[in-house]
N, C-alpha and C. Protein backbone atom coordinates (compact mmCIF):
# COMPACT_ATOMS: atom_id res chain seq x y z
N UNK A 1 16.44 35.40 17.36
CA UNK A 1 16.53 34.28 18.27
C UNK A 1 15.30 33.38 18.15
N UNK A 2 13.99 33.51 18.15
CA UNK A 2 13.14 33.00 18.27
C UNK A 2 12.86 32.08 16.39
N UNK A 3 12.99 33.30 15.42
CA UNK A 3 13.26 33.01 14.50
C UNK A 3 13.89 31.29 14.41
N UNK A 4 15.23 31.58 15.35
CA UNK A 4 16.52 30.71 15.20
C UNK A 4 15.52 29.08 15.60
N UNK A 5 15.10 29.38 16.56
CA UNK A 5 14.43 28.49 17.44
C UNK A 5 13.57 27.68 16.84
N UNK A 6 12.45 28.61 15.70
CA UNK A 6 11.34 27.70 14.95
C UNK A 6 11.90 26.80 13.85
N UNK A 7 13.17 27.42 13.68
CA UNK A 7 13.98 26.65 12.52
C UNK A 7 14.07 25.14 13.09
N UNK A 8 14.80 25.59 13.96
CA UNK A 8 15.14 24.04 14.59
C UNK A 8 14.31 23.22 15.03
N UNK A 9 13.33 23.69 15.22
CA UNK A 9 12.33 22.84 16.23
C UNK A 9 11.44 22.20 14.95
N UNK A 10 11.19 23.06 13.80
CA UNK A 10 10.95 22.60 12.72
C UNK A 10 11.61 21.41 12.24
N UNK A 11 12.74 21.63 12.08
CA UNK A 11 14.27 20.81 11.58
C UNK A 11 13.80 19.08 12.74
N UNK A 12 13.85 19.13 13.35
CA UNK A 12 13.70 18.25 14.39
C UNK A 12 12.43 17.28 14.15
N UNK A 13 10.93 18.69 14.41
CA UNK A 13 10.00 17.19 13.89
C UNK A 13 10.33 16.71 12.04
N UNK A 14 10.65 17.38 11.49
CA UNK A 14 11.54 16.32 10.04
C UNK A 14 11.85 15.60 9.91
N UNK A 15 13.14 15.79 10.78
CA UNK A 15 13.82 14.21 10.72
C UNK A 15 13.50 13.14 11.61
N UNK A 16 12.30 14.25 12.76
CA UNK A 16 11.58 12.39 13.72
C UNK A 16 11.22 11.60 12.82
N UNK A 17 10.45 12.29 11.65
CA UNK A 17 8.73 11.88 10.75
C UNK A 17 10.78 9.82 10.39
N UNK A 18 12.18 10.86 9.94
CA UNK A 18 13.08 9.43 9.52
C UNK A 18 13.07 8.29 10.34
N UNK A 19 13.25 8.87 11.75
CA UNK A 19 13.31 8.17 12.85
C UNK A 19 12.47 6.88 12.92
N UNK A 20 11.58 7.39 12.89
CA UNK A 20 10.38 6.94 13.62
C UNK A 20 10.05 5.73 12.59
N UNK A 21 10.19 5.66 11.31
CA UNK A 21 10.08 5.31 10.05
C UNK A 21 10.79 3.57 10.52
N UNK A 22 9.97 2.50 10.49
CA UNK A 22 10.62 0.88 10.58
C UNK A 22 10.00 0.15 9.69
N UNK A 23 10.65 -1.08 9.37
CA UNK A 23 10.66 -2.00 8.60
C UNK A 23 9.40 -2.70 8.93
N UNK A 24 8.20 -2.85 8.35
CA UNK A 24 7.16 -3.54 8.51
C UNK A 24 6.77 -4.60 7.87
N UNK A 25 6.46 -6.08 8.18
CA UNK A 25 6.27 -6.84 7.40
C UNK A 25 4.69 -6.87 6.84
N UNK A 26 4.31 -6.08 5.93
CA UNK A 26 3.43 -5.82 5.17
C UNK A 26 3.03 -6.92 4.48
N UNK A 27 3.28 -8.15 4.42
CA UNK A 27 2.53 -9.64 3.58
C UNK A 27 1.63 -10.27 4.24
N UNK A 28 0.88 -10.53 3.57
CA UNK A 28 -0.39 -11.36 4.02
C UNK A 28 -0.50 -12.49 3.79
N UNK A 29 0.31 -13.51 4.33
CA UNK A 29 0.54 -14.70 4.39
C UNK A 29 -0.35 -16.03 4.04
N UNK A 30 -0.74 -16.73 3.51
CA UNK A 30 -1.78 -17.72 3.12
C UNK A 30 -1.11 -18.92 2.79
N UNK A 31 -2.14 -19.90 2.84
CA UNK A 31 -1.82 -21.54 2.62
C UNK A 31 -2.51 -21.94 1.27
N UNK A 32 -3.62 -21.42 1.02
CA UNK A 32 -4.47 -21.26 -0.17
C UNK A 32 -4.86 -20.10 -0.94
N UNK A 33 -4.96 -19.75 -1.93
CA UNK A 33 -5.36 -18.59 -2.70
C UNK A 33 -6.99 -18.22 -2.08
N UNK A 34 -8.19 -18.93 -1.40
CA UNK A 34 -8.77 -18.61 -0.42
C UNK A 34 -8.52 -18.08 0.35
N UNK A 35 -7.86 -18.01 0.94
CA UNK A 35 -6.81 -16.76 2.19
C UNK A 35 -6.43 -15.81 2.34
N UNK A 36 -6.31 -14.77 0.34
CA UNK A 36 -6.07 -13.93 -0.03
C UNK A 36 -7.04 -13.03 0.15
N UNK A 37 -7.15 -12.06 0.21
CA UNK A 37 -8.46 -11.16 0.30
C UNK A 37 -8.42 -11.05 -1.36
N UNK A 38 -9.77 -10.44 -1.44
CA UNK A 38 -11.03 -10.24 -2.85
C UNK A 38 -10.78 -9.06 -3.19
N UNK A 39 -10.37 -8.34 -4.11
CA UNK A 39 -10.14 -7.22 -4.64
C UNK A 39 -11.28 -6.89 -5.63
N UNK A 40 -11.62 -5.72 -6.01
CA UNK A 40 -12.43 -5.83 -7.14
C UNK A 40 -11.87 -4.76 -8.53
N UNK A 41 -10.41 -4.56 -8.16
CA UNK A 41 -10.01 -4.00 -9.38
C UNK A 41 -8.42 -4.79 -9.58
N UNK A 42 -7.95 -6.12 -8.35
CA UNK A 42 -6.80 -6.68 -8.51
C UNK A 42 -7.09 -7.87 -8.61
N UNK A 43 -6.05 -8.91 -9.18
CA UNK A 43 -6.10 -10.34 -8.70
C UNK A 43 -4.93 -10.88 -7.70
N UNK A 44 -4.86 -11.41 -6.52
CA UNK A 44 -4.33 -11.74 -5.90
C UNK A 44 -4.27 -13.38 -5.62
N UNK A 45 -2.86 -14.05 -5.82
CA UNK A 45 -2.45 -15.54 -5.87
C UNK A 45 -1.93 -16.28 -4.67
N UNK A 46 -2.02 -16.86 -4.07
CA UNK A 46 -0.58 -17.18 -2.64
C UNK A 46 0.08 -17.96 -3.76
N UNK A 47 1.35 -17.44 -3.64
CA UNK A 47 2.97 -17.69 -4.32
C UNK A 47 3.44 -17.78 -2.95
N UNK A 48 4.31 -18.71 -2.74
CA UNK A 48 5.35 -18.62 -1.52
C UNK A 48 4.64 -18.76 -0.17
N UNK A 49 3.50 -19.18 0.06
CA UNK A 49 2.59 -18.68 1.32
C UNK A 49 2.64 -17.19 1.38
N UNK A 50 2.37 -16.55 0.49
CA UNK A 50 2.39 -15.18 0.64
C UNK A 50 1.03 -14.29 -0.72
N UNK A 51 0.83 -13.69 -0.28
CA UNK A 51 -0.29 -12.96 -1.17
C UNK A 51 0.25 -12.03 -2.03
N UNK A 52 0.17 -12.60 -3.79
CA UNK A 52 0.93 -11.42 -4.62
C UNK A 52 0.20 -10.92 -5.29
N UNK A 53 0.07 -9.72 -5.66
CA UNK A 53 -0.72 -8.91 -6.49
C UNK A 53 0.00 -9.39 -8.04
N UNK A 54 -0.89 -10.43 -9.00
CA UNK A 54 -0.47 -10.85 -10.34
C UNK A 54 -1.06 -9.73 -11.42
N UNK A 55 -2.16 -8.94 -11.41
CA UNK A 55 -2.32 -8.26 -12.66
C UNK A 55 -3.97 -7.19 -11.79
N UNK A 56 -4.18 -6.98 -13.23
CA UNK A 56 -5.49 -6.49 -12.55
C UNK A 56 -6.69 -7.10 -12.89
N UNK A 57 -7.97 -7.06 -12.51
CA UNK A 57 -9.25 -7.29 -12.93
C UNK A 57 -9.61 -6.80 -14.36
N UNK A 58 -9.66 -8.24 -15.58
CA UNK A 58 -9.97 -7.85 -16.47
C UNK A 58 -11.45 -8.04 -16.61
N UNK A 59 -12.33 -7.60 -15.67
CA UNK A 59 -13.34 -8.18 -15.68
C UNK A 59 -14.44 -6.27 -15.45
N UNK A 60 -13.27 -5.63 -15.08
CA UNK A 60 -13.86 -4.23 -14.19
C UNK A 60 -13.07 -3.62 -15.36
N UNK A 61 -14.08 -2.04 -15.34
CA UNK A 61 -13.45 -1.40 -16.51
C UNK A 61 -12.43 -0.62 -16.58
N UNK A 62 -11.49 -0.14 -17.05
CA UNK A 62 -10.20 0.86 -16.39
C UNK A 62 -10.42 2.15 -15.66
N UNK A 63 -11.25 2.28 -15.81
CA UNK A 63 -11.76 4.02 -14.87
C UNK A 63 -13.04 3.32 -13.98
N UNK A 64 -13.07 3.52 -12.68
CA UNK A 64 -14.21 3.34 -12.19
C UNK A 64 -15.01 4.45 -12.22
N UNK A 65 -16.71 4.20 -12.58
CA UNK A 65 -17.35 5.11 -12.62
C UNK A 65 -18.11 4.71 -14.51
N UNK A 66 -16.93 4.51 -14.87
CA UNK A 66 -17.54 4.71 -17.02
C UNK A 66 -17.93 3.29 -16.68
N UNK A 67 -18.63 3.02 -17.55
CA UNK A 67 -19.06 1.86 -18.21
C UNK A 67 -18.55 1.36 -18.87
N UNK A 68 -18.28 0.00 -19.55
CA UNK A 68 -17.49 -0.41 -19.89
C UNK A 68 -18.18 -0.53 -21.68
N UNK A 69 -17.45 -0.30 -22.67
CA UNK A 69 -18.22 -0.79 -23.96
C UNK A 69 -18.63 -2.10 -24.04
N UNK A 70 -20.71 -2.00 -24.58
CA UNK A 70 -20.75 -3.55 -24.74
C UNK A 70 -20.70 -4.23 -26.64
């Protein structure tokens, strides 16, 4: 019985974690590419009044930490 009990109660917070789960508008909206926040391993554009991640920083080396060959 108790067994039975942890199952479910288990089972339950699971499918809250679906529940609970909503649609967030995650964009960071801008009028100018000034507006975008500064990344230091992305480049970010306003397309659309909206902030898009276009590529990465070819300026930073692919592993942070190594040095880059000069």
């Amino acid at each position: 019985m108790a067994k039975t009990l942890k199952v479910m109660y288990t089972m339950v917070l699971f499918f809250s974690l679906f529940l609970v789960a909503k649609n967030v508008d995650a964009y960071v909206w801008c009028e100018t590419v000034e507006d975008c926040f500064k990344s230091q391993y992305f480049i970010f554009d306003c397309i659309n009044n909206q902030c898009i991640n276009v590529g990465k920083n070819p300026k930073e080396p692919r592993y942070p930490g190594i040095p880059r060959d000069q």
